[in-house]
PDB file of N, CA and C in Angstrom:
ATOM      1  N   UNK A   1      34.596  36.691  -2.273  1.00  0.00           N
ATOM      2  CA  UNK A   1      33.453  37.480  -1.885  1.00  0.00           C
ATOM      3  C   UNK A   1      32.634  37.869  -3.112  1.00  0.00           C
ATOM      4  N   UNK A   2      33.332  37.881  -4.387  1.00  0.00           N
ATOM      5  CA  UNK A   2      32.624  38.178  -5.259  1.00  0.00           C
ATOM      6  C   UNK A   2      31.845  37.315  -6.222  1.00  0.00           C
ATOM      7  N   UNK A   3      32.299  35.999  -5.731  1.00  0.00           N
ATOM      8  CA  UNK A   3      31.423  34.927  -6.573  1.00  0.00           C
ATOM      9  C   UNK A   3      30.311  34.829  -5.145  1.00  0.00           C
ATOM     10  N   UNK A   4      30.214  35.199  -4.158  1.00  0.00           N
ATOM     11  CA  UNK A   4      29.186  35.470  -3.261  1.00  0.00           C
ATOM     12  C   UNK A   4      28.199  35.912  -3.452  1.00  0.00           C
ATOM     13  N   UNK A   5      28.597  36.701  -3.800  1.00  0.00           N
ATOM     14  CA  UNK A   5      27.609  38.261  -4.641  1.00  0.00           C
ATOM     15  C   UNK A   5      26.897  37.143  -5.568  1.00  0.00           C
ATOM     16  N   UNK A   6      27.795  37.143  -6.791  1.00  0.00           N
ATOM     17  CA  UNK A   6      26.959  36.928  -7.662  1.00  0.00           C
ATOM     18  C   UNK A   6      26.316  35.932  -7.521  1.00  0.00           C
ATOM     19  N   UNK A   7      26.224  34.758  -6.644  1.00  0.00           N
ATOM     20  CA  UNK A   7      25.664  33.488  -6.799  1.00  0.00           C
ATOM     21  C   UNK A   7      24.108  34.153  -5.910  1.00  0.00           C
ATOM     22  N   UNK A   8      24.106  34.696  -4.717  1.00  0.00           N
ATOM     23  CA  UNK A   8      23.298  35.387  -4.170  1.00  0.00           C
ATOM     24  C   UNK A   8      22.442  36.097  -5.515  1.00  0.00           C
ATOM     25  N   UNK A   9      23.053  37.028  -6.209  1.00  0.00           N
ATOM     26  CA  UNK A   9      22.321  37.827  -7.351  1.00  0.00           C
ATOM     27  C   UNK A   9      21.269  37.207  -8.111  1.00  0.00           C
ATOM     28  N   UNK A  10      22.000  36.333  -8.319  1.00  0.00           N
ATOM     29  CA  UNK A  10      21.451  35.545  -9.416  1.00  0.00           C
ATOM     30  C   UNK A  10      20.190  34.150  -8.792  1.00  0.00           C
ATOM     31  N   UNK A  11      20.541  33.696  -7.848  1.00  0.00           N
ATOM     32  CA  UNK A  11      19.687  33.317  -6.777  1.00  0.00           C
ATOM     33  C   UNK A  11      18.336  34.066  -6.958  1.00  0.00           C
ATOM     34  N   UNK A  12      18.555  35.066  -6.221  1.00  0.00           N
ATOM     35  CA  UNK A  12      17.462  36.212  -6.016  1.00  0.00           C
ATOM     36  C   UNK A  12      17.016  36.523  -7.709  1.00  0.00           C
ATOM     37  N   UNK A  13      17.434  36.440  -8.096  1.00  0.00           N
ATOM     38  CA  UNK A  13      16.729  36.660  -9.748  1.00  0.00           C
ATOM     39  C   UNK A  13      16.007  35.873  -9.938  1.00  0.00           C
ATOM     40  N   UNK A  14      16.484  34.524  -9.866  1.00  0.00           N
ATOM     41  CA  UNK A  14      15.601  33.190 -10.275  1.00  0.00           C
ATOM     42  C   UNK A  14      14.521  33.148  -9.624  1.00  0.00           C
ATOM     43  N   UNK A  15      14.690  33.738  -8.197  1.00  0.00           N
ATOM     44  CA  UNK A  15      13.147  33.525  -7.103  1.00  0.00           C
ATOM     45  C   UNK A  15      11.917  34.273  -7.816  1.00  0.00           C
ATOM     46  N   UNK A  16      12.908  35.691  -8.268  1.00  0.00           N
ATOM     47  CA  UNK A  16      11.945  36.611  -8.804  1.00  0.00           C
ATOM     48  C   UNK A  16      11.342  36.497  -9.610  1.00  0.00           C
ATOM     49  N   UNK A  17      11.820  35.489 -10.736  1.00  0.00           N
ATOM     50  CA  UNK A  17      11.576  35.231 -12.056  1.00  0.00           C
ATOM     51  C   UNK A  17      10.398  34.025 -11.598  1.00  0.00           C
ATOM     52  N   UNK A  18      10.844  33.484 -10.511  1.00  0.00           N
ATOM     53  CA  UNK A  18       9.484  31.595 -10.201  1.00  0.00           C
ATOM     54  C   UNK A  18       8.366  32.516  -9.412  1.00  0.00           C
ATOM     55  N   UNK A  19       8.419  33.318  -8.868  1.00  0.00           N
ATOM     56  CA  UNK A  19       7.236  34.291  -8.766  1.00  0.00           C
ATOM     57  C   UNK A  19       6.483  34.599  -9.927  1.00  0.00           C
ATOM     58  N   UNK A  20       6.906  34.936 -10.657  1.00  0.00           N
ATOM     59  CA  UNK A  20       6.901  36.386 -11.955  1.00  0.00           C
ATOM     60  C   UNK A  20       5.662  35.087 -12.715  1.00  0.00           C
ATOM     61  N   UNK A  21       5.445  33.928 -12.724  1.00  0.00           N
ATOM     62  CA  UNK A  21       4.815  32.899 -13.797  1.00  0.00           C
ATOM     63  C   UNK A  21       3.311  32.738 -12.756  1.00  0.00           C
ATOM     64  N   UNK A  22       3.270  32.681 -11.635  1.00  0.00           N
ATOM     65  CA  UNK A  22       2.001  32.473 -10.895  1.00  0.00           C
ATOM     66  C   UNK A  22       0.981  32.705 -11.348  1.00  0.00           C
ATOM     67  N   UNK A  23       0.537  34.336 -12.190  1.00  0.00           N
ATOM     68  CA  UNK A  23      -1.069  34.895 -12.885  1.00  0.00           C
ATOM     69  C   UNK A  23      -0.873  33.984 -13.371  1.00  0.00           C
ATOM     70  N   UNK A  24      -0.113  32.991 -14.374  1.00  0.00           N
ATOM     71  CA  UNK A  24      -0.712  32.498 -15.515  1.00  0.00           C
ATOM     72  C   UNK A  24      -1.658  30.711 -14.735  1.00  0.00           C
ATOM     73  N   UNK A  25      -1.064  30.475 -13.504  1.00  0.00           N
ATOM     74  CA  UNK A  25      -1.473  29.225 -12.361  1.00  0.00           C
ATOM     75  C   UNK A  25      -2.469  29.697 -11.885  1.00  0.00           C
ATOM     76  N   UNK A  26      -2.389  30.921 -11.251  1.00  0.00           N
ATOM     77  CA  UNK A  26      -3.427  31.424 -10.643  1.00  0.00           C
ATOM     78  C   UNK A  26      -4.588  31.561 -11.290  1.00  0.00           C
ATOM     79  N   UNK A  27      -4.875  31.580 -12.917  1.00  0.00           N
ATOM     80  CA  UNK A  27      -6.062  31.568 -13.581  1.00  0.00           C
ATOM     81  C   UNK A  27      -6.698  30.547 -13.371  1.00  0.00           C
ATOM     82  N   UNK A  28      -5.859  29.297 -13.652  1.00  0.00           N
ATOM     83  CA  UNK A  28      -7.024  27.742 -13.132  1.00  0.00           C
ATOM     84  C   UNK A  28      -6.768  26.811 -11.931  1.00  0.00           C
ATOM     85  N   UNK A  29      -6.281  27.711 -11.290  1.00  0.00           N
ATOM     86  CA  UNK A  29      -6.622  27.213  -9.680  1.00  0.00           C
ATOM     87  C   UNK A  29      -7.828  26.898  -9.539  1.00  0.00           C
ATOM     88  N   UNK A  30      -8.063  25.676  -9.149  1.00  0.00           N
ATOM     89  CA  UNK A  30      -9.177  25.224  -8.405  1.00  0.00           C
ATOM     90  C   UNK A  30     -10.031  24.388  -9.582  1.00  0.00           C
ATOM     91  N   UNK A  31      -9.305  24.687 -10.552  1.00  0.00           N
ATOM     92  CA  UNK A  31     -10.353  23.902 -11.731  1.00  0.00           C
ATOM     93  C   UNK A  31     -10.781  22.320 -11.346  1.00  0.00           C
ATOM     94  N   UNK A  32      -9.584  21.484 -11.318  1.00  0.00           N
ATOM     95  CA  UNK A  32     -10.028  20.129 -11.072  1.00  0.00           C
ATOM     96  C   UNK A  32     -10.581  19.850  -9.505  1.00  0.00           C
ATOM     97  N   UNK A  33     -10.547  20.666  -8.852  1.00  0.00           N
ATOM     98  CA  UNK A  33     -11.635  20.425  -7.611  1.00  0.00           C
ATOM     99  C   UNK A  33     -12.974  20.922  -8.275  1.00  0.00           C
ATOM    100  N   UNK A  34     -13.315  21.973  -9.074  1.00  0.00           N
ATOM    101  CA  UNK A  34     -14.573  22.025  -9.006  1.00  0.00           C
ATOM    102  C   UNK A  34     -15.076  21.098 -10.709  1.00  0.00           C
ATOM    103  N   UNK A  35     -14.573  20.351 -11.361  1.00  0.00           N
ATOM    104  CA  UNK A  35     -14.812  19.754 -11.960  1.00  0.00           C
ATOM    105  C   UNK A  35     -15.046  18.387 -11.560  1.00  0.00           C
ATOM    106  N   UNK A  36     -14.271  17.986 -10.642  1.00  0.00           N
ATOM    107  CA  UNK A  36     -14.548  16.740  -9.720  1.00  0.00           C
ATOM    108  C   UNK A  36     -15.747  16.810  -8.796  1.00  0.00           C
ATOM    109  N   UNK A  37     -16.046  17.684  -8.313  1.00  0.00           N
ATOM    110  CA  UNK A  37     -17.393  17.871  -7.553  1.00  0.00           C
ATOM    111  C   UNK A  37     -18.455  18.051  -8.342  1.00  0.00           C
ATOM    112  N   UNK A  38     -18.185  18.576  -9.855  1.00  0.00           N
ATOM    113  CA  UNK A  38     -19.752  18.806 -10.677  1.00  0.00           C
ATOM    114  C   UNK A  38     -19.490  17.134 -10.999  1.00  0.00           C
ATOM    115  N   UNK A  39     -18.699  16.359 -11.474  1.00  0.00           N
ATOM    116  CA  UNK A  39     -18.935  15.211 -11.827  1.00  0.00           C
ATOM    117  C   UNK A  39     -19.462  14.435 -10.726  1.00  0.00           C
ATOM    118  N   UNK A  40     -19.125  14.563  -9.332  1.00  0.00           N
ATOM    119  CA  UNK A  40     -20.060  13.737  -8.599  1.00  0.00           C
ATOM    120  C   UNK A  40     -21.322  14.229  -8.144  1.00  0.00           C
ATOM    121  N   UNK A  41     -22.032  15.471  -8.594  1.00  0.00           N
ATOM    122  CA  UNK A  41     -23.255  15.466  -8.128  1.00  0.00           C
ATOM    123  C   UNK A  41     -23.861  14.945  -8.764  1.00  0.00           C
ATOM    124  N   UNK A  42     -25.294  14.251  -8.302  1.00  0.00           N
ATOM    125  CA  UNK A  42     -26.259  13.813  -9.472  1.00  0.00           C
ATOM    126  C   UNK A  42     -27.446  14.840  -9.406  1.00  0.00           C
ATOM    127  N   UNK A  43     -27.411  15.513  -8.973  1.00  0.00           N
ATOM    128  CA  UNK A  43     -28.877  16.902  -9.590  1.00  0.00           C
ATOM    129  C   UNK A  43     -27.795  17.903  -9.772  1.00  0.00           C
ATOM    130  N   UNK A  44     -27.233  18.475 -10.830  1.00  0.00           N
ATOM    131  CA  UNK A  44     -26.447  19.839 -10.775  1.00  0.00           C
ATOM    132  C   UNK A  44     -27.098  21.115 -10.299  1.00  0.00           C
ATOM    133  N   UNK A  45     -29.012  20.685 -10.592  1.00  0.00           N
ATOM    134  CA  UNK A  45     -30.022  21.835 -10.214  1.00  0.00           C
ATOM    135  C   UNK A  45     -30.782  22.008  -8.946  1.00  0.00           C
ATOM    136  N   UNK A  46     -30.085  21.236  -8.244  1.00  0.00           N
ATOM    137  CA  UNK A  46     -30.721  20.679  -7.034  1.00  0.00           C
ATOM    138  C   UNK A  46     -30.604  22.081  -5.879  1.00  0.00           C
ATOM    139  N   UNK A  47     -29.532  22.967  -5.804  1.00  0.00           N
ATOM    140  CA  UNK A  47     -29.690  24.299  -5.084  1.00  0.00           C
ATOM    141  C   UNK A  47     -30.742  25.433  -5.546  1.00  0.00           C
ATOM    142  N   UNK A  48     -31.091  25.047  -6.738  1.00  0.00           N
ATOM    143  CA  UNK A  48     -31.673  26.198  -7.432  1.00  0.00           C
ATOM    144  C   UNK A  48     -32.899  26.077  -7.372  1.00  0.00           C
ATOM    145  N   UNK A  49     -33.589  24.995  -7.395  1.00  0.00           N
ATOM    146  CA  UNK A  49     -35.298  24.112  -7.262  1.00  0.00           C
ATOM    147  C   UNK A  49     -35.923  24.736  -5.931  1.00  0.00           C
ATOM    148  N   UNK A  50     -36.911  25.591  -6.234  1.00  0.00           N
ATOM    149  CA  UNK A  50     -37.386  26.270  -5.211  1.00  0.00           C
ATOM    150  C   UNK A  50     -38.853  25.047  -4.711  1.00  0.00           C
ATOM    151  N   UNK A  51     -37.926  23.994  -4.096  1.00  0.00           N
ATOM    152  CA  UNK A  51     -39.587  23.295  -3.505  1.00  0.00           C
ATOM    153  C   UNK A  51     -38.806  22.396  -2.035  1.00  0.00           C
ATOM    154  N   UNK A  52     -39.681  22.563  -1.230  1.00  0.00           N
ATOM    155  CA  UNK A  52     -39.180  22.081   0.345  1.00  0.00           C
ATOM    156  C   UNK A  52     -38.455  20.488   0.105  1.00  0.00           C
ATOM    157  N   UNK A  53     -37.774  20.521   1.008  1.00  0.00           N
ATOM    158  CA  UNK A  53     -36.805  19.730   1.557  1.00  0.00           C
ATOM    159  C   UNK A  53     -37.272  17.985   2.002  1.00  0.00           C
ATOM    160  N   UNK A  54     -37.595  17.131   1.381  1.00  0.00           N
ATOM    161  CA  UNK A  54     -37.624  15.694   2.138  1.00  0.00           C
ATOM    162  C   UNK A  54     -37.263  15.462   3.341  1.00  0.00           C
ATOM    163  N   UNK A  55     -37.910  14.762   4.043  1.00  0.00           N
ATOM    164  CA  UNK A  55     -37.166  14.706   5.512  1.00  0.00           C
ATOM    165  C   UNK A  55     -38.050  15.382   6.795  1.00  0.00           C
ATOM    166  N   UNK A  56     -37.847  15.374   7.953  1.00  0.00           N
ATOM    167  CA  UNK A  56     -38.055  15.747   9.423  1.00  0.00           C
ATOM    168  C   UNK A  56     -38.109  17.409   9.286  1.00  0.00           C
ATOM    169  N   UNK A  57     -38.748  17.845  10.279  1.00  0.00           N
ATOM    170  CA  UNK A  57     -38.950  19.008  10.659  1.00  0.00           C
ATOM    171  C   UNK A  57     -37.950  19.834  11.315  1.00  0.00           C
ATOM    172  N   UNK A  58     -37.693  20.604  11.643  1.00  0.00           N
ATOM    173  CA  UNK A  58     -36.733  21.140  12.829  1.00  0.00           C
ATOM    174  C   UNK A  58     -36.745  20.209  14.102  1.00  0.00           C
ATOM    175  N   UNK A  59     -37.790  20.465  14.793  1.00  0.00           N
ATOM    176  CA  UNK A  59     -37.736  20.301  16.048  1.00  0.00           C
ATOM    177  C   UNK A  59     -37.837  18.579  16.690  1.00  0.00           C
ATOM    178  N   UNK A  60     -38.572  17.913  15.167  1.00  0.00           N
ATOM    179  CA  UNK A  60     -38.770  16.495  15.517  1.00  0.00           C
ATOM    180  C   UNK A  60     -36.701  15.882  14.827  1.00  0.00           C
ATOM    181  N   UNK A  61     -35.644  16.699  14.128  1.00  0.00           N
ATOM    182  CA  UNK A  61     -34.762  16.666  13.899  1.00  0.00           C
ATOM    183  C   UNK A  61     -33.904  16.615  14.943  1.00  0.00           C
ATOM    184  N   UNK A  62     -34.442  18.018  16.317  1.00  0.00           N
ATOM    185  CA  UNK A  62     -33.377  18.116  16.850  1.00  0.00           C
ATOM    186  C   UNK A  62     -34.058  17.049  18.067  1.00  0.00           C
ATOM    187  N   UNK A  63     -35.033  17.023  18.253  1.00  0.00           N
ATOM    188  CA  UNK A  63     -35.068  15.850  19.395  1.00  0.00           C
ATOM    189  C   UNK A  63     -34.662  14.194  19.033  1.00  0.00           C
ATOM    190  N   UNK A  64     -34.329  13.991  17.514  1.00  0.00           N
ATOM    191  CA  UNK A  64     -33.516  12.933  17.171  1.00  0.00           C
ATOM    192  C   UNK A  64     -32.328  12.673  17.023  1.00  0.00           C
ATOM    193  N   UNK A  65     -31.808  14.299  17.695  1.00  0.00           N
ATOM    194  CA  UNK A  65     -29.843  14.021  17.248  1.00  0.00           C
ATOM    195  C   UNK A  65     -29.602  14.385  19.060  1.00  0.00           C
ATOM    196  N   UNK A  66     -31.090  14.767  19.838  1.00  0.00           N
ATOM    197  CA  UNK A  66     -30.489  14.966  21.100  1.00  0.00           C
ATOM    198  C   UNK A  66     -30.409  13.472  21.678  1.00  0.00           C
ATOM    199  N   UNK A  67     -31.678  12.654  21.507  1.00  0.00           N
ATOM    200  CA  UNK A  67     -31.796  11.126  21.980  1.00  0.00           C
ATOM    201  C   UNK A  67     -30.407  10.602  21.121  1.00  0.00           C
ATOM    202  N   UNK A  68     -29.933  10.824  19.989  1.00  0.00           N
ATOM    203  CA  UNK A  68     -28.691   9.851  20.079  1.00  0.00           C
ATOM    204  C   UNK A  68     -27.310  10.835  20.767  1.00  0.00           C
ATOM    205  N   UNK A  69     -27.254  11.620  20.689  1.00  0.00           N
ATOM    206  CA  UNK A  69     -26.263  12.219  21.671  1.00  0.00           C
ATOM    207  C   UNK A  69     -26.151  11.618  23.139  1.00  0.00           C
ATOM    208  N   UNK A  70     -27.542  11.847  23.902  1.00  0.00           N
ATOM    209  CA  UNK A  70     -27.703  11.042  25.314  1.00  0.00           C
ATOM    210  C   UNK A  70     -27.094   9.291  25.244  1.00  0.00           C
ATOM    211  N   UNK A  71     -27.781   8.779  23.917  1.00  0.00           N
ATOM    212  CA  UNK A  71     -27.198   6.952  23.713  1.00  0.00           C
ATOM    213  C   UNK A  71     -25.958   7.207  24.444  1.00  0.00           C
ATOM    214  N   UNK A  72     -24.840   7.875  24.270  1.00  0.00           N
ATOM    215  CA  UNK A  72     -23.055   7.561  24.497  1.00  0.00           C
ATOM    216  C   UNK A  72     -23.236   7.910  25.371  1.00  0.00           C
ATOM    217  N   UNK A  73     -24.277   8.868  26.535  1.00  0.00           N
ATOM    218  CA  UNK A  73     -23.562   9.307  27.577  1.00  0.00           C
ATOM    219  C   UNK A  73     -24.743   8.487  28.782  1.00  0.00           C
ATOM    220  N   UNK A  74     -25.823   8.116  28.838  1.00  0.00           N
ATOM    221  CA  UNK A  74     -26.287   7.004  29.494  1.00  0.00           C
ATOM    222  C   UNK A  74     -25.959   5.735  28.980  1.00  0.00           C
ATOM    223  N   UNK A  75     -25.970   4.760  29.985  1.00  0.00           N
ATOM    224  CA  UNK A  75     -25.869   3.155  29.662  1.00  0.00           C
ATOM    225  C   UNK A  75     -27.001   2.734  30.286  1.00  0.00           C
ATOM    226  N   UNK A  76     -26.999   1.681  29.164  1.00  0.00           N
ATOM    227  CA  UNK A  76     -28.203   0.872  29.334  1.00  0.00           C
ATOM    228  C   UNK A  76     -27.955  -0.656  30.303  1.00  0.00           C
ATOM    229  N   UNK A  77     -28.528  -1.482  30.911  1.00  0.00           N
ATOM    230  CA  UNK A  77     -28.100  -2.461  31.630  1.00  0.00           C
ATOM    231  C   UNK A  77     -28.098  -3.644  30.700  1.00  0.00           C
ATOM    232  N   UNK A  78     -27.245  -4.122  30.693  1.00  0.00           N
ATOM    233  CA  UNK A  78     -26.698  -5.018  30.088  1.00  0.00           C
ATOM    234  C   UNK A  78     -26.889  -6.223  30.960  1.00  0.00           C
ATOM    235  N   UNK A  79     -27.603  -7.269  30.554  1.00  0.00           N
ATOM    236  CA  UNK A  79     -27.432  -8.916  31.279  1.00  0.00           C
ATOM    237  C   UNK A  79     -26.003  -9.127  30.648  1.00  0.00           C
ATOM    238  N   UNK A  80     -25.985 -10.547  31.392  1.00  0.00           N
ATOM    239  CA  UNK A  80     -24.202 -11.166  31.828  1.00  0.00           C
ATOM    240  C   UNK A  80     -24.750 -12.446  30.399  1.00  0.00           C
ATOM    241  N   UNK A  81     -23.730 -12.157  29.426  1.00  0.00           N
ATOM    242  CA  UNK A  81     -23.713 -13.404  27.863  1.00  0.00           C
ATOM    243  C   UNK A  81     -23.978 -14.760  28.533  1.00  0.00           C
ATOM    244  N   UNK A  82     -24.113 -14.836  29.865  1.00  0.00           N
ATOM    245  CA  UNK A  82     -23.973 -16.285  30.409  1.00  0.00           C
ATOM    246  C   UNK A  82     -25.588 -16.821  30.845  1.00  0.00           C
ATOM    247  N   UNK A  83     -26.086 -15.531  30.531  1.00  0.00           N
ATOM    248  CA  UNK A  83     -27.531 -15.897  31.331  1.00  0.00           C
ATOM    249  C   UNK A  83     -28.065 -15.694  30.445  1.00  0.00           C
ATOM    250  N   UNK A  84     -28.441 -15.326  29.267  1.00  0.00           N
ATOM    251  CA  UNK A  84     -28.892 -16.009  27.721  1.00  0.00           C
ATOM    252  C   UNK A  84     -29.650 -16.922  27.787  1.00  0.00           C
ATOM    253  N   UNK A  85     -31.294 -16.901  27.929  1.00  0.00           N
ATOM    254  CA  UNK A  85     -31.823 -17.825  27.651  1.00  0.00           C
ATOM    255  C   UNK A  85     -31.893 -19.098  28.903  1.00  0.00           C
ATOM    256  N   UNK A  86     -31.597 -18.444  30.305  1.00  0.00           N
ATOM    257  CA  UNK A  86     -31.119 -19.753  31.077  1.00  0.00           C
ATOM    258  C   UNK A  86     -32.315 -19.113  31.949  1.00  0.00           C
ATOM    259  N   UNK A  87     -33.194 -20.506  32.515  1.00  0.00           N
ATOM    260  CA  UNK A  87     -34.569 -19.732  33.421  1.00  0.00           C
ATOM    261  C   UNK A  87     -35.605 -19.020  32.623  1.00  0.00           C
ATOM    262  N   UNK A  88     -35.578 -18.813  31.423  1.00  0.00           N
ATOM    263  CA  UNK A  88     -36.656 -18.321  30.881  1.00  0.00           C
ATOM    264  C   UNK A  88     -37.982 -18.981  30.416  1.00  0.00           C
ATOM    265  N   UNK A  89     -38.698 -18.564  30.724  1.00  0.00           N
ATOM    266  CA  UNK A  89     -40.428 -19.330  30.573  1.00  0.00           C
ATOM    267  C   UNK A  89     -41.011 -19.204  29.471  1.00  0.00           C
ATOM    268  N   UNK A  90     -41.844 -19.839  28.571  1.00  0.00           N
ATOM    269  CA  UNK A  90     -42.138 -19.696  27.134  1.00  0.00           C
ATOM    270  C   UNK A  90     -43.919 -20.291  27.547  1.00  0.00           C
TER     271      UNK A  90
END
């Protein structure tokens, strides 16, 4: 019972002690994520540039993500691959 103890004791010490080192991890947490993300931007100043945005408007935006939303949920009629060009007048 008493090498119980102590193996438990000493157990619990070591946990305390692999805790006890974290502030010094916890200072550069996150470093190589945000060093990997400044290396892939190509404008680093690009949030800060106070001049409008390239691109669509609001409303001509959202009536272009509603027409492809509808694409998946209407179908369009499809001819049969066999009738390709068969009967057609030029």
């Amino acid at each position: 019972m008493r090498t119980l103890n102590l193996v438990a004791a000493i157990s619990v010490a070591l946990a305390l002690n692999a805790c006890a080192n974290t502030p010094n991890l916890d200072a550069k947490f996150g470093d190589s994520v945000r060093l990997a993300r400044a290396q892939q931007t190509l404008n680093q100043q690009a949030g800060r540039v106070p001049r409008p945005v390239n691109g669509m408007d609001g409303p001509s935006a959202s009536a272009a993500y509603q027409n492809y939303q509808q694409s998946f949920t209407t179908k369009d009629s499809q001819s049969d691959a066999f009738t390709i060009g068969v009967g057609s007048k030029r």
